[in-house]
N, C-alpha and C. Protein backbone atom coordinates (compact mmCIF):
# COMPACT_ATOMS: atom_id res chain seq x y z
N UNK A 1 55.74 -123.95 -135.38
CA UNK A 1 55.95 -123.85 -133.95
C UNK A 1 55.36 -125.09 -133.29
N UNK A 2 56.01 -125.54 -132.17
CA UNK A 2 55.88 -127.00 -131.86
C UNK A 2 54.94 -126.72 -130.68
N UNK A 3 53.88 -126.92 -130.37
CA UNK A 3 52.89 -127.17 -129.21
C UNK A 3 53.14 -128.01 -127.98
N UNK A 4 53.23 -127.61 -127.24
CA UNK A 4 53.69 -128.89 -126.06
C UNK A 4 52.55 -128.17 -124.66
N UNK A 5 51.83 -129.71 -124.48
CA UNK A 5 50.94 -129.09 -122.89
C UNK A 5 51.94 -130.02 -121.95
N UNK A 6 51.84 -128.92 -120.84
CA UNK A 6 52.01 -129.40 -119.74
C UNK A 6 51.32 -129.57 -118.32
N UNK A 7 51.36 -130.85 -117.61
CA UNK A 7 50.38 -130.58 -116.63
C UNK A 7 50.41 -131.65 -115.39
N UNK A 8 50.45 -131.03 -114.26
CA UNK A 8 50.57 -131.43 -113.34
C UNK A 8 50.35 -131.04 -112.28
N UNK A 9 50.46 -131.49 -110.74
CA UNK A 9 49.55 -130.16 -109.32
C UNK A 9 51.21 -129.72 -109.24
N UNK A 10 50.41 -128.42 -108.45
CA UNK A 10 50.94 -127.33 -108.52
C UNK A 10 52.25 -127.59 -106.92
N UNK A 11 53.24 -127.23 -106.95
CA UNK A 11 54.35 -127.65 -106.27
C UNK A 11 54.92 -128.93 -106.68
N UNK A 12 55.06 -129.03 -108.17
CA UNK A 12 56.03 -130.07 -108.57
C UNK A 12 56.74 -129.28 -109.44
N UNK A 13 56.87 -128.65 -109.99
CA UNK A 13 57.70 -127.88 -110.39
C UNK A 13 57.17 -127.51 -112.08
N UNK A 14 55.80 -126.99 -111.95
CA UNK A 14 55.22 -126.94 -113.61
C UNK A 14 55.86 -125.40 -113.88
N UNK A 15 55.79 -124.63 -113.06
CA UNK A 15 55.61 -123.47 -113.22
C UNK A 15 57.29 -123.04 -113.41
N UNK A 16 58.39 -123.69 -113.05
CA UNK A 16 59.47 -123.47 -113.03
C UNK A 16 60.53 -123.88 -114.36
N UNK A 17 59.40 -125.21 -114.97
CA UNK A 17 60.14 -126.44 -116.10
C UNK A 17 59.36 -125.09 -117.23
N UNK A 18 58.13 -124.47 -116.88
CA UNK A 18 57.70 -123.78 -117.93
C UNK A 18 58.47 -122.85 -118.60
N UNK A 19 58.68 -121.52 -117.43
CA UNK A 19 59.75 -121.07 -117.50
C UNK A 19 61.19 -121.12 -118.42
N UNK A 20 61.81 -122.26 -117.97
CA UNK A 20 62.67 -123.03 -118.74
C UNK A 20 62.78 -123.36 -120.02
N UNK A 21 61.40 -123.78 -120.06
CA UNK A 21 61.46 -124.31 -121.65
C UNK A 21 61.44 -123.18 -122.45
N UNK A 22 60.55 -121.99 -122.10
CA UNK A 22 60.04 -120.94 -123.07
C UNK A 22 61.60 -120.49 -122.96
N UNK A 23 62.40 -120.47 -122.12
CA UNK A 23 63.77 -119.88 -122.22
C UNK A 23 64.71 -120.87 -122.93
N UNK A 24 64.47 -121.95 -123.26
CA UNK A 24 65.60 -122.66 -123.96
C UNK A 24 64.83 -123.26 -125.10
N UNK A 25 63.86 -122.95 -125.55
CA UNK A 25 63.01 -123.48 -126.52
C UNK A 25 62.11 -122.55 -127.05
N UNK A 26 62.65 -121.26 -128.05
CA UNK A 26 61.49 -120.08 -128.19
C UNK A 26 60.38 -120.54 -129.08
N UNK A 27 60.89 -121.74 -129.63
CA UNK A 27 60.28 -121.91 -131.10
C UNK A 27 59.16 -122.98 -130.47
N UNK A 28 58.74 -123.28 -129.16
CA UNK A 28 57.16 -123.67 -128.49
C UNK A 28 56.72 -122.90 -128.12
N UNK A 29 55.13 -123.55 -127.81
CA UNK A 29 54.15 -122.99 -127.79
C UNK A 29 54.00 -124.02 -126.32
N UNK A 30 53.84 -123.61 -125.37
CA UNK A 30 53.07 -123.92 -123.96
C UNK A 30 51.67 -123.57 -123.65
N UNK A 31 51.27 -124.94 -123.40
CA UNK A 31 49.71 -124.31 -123.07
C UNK A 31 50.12 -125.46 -121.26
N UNK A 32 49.80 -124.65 -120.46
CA UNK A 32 49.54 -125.35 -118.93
C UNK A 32 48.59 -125.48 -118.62
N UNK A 33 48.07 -127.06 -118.22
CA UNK A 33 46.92 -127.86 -118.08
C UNK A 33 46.21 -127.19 -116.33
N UNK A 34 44.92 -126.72 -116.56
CA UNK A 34 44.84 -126.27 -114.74
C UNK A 34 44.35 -127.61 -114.38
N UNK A 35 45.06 -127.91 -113.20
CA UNK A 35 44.66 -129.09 -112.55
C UNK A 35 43.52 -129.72 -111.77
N UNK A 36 42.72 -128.55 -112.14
CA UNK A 36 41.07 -128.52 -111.70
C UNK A 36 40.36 -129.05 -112.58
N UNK A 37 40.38 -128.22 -113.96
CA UNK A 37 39.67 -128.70 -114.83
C UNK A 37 40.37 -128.92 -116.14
N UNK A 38 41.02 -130.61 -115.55
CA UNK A 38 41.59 -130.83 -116.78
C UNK A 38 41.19 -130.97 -118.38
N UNK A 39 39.58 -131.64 -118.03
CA UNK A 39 39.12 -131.82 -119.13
C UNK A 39 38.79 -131.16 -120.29
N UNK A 40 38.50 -129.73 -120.02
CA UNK A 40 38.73 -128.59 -120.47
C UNK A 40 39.35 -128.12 -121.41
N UNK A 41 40.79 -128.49 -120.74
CA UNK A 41 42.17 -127.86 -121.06
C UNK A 41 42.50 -128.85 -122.05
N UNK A 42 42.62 -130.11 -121.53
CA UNK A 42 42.95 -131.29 -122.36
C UNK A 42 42.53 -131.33 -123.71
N UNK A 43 41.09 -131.01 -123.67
CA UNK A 43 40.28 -130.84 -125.00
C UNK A 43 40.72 -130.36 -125.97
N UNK A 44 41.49 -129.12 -125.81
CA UNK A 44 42.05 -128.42 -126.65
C UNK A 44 43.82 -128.31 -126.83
N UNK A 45 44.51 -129.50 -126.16
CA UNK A 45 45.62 -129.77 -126.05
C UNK A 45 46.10 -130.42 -127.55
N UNK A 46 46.72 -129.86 -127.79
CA UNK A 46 47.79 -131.27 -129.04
C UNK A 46 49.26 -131.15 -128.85
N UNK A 47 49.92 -131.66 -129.73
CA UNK A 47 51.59 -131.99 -129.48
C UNK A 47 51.85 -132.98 -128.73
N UNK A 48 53.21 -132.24 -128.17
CA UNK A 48 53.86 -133.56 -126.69
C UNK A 48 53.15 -133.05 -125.34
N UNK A 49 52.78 -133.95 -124.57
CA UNK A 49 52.04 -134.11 -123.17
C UNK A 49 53.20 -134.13 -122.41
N UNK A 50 53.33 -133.72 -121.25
CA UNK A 50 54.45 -133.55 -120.68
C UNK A 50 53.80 -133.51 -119.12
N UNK A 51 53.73 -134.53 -118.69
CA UNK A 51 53.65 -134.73 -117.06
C UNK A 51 54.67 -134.75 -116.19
N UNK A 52 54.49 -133.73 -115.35
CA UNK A 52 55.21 -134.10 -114.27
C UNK A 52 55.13 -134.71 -113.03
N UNK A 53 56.43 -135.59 -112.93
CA UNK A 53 56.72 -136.21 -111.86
C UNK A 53 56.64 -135.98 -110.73
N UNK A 54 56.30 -136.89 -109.76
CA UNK A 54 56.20 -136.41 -107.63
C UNK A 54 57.43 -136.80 -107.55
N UNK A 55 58.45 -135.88 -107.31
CA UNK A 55 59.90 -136.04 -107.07
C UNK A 55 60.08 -136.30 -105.90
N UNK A 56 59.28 -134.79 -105.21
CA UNK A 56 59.18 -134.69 -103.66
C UNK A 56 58.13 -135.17 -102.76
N UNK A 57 57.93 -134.99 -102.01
CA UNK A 57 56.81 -135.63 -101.38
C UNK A 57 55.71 -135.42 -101.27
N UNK A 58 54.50 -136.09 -101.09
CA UNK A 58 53.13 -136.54 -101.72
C UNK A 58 52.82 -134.80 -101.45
N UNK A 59 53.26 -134.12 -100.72
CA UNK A 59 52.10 -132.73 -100.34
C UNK A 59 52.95 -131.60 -101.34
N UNK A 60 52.22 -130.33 -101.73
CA UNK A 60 53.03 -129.63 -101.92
C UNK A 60 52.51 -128.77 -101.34
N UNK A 61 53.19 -127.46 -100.71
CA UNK A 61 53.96 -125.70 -100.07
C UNK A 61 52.28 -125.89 -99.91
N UNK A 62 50.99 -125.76 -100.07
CA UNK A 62 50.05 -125.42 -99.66
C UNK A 62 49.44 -126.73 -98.78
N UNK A 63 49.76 -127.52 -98.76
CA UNK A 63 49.16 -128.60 -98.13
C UNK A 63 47.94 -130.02 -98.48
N UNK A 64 47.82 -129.30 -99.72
CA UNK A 64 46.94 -130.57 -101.20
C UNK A 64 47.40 -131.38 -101.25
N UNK A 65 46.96 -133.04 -101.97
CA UNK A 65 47.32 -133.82 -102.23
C UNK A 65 47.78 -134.01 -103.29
N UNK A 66 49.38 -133.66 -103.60
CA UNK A 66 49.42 -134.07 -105.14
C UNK A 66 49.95 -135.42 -105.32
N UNK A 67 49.37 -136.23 -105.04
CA UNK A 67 50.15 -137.68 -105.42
C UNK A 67 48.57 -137.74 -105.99
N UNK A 68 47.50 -137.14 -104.96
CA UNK A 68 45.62 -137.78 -105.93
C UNK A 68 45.62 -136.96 -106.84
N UNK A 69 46.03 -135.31 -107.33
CA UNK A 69 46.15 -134.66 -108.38
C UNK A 69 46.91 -135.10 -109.68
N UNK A 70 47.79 -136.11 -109.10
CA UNK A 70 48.74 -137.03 -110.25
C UNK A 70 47.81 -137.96 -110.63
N UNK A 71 47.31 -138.83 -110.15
CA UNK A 71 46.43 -139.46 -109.95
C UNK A 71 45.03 -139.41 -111.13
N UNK A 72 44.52 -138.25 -110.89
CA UNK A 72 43.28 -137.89 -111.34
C UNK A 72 43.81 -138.01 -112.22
N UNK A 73 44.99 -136.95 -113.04
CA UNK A 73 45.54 -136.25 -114.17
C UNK A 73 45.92 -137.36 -115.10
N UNK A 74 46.23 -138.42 -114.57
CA UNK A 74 47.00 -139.73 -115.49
C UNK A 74 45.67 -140.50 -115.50
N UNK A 75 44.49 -140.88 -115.18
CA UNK A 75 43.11 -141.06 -114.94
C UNK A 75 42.74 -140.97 -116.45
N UNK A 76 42.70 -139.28 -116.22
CA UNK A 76 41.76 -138.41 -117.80
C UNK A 76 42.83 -138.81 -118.74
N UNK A 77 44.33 -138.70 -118.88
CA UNK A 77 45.05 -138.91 -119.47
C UNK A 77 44.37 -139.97 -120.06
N UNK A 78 44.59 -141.06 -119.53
CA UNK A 78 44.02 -142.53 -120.05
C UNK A 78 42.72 -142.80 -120.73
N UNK A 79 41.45 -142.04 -120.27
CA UNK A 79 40.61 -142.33 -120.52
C UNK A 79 40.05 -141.30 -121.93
N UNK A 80 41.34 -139.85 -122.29
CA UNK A 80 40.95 -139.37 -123.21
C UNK A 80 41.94 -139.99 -124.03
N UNK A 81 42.65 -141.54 -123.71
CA UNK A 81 43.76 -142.05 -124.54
C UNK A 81 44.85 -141.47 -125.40
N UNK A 82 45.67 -140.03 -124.38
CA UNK A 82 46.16 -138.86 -124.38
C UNK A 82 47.12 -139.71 -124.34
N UNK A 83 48.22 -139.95 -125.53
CA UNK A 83 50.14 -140.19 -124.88
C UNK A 83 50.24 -138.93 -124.15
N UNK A 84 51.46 -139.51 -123.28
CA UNK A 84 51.95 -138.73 -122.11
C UNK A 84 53.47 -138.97 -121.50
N UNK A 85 54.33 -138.50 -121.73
CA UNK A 85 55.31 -138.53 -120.86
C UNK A 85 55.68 -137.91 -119.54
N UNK A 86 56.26 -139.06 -118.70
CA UNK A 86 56.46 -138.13 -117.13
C UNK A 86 57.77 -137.62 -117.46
N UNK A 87 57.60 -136.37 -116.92
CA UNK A 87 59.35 -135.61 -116.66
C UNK A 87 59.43 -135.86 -115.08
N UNK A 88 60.58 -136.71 -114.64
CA UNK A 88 61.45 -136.12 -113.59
C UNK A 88 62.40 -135.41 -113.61
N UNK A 89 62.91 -134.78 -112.61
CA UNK A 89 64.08 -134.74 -111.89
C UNK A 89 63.93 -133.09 -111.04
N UNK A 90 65.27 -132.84 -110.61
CA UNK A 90 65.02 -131.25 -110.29
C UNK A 90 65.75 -129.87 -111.12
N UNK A 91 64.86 -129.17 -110.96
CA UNK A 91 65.78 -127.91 -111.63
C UNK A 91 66.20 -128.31 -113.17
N UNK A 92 67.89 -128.22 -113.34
CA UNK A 92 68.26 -128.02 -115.08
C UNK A 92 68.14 -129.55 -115.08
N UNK A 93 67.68 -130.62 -114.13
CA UNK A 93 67.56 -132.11 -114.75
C UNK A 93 66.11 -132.31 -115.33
N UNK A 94 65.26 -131.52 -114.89
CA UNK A 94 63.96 -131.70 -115.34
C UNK A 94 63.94 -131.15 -116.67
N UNK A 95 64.55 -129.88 -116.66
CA UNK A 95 64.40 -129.40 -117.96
C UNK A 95 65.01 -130.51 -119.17
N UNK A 96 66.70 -130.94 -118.65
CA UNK A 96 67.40 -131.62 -119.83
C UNK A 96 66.17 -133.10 -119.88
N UNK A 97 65.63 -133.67 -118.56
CA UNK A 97 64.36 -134.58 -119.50
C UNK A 97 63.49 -134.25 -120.36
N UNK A 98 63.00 -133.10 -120.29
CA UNK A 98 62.03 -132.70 -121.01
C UNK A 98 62.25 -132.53 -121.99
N UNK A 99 63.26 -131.77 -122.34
CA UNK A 99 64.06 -131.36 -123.98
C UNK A 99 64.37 -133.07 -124.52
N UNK A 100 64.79 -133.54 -123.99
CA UNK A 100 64.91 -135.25 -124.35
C UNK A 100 63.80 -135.93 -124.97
N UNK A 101 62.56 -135.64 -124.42
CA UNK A 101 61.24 -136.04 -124.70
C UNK A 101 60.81 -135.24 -125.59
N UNK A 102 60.83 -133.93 -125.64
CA UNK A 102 60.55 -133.54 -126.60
C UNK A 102 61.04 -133.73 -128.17
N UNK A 103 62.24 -133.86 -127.69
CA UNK A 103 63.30 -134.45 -129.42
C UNK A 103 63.01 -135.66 -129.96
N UNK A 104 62.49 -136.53 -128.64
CA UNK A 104 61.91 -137.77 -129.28
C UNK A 104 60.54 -137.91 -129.57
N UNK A 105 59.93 -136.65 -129.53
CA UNK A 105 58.12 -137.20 -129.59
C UNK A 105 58.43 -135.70 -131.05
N UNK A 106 59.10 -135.46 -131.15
CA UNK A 106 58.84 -134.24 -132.18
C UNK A 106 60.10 -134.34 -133.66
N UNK A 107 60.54 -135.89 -133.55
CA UNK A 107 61.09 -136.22 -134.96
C UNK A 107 62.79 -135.87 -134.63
N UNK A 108 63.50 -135.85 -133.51
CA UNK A 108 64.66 -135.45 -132.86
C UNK A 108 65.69 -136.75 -133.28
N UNK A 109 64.80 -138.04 -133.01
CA UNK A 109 65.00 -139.20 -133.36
C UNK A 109 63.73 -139.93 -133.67
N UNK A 110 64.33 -141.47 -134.53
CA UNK A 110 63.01 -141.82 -135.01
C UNK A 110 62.54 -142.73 -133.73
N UNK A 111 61.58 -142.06 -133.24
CA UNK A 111 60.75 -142.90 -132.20
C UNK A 111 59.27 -143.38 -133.22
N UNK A 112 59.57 -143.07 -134.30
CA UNK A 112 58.29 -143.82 -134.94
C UNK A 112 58.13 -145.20 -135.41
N UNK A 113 59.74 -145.64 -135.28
CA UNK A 113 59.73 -147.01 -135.62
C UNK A 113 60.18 -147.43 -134.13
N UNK A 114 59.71 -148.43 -133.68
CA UNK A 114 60.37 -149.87 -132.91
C UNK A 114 61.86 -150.22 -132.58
N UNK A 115 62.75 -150.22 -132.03
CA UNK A 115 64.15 -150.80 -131.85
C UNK A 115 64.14 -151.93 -132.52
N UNK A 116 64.97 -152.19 -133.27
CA UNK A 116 65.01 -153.47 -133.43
C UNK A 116 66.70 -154.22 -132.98
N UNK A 117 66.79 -154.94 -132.39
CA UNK A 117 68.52 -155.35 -132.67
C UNK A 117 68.83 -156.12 -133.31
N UNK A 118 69.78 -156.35 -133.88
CA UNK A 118 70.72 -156.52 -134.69
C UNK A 118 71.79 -157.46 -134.42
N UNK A 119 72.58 -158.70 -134.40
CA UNK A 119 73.67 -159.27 -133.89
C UNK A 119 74.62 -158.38 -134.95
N UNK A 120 75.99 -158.23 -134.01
CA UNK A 120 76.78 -157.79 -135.28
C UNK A 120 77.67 -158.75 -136.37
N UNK A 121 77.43 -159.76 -136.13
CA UNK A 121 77.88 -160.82 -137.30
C UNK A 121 77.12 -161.03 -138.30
N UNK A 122 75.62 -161.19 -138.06
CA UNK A 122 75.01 -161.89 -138.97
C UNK A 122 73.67 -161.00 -139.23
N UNK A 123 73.23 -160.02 -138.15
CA UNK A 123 72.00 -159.44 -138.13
C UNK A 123 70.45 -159.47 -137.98
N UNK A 124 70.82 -161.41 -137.43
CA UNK A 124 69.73 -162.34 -137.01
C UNK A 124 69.55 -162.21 -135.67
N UNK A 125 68.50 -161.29 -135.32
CA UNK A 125 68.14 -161.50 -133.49
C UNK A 125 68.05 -162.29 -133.24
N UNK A 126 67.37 -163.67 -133.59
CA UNK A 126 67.56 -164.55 -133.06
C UNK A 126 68.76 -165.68 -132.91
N UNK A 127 69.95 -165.27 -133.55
CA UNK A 127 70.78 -166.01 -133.59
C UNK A 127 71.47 -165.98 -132.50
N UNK A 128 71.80 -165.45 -131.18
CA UNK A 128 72.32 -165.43 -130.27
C UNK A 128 71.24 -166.27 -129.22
N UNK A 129 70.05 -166.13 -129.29
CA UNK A 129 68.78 -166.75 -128.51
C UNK A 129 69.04 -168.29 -129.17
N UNK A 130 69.47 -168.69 -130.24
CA UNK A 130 69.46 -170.04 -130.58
C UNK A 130 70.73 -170.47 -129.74
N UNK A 131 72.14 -169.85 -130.40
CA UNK A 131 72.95 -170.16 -130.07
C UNK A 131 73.17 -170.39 -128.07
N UNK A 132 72.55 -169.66 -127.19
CA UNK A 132 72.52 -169.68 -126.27
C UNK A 132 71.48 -170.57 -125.40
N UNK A 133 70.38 -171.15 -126.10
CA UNK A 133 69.80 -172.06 -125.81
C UNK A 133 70.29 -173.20 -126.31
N UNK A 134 70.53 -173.47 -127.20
CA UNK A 134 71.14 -174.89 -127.64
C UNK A 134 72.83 -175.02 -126.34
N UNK A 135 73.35 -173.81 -126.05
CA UNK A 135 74.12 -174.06 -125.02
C UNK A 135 73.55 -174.43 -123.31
N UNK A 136 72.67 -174.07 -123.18
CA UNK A 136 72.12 -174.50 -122.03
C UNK A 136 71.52 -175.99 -121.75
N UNK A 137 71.21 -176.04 -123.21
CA UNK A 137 70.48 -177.34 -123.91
C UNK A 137 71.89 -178.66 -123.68
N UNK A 138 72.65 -178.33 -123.99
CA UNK A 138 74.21 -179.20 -123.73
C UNK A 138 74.34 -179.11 -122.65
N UNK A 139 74.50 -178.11 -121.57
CA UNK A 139 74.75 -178.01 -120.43
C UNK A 139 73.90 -179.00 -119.36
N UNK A 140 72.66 -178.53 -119.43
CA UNK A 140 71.81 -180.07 -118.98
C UNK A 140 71.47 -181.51 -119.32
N UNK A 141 72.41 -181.41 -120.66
CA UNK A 141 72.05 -183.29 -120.93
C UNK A 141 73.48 -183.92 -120.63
């Protein structure tokens, strides 16, 4: 069973993406970060980190600051050198980010290696960076 915390102030939509997931994802485990005492919570967090985004505006339905609750939260994030992904969007878009992030932090695709590209002639990245500088290179002499 796959572990995923989530955490963010309250009127961004934690409590709704939660919901969601446990309904389109039985096979996690949700633990929700309280935004008081993250450190706490964090402590005992593993898996995918899953932050959410200020979609809407800096206040939420009670009148708090959640842009400084984002704030704090990406703070500890950093300083307990926690990966973290932000989810935006609203409603079934937040969810389809999240399921996205999750497929990629949980082996969905290989996010364990690097992109690398590829030319399709030859398979030398740099062969288009030569070829296109040596053209600029003509162009100014």
């Amino acid at each position: 069973m796959l572990q995923v915390t989530l955490l963010g102030a309250r009127g961004t939509g934690i409590e709704q993406l939660a919901a969601r997931l446990r309904a389109a994802r039985p096979d996690i485990r949700l633990t929700i970060v309280d935004e008081h005492q993250p450190e706490a919570t964090m402590a005992v967090a593993c898996g995918p980190v899953l932050l959410m985004g200020l979609d809407g505006g800096p206040q939420d339905d009670a009148g708090r600051d959640a842009a400084g609750i984002d704030q704090r939260l990406r703070q500890q994030l950093g300083r307990t050198g926690t990966a973290f992904r932000v989810i935006y969007g609203q409603g079934p878009e937040r969810l389809l980010n999240a399921l996205a992030a999750l497929d990629e932090t949980s082996g969905g695709s290989d996010s364990t290696r690097p992109w690398v590209w590829s030319c399709d002639n030859c398979s030398d990245p740099q062969c288009e960076r030569r070829l296109l500088s040596d053209l600029l290179s003509q162009r100014a002499a």
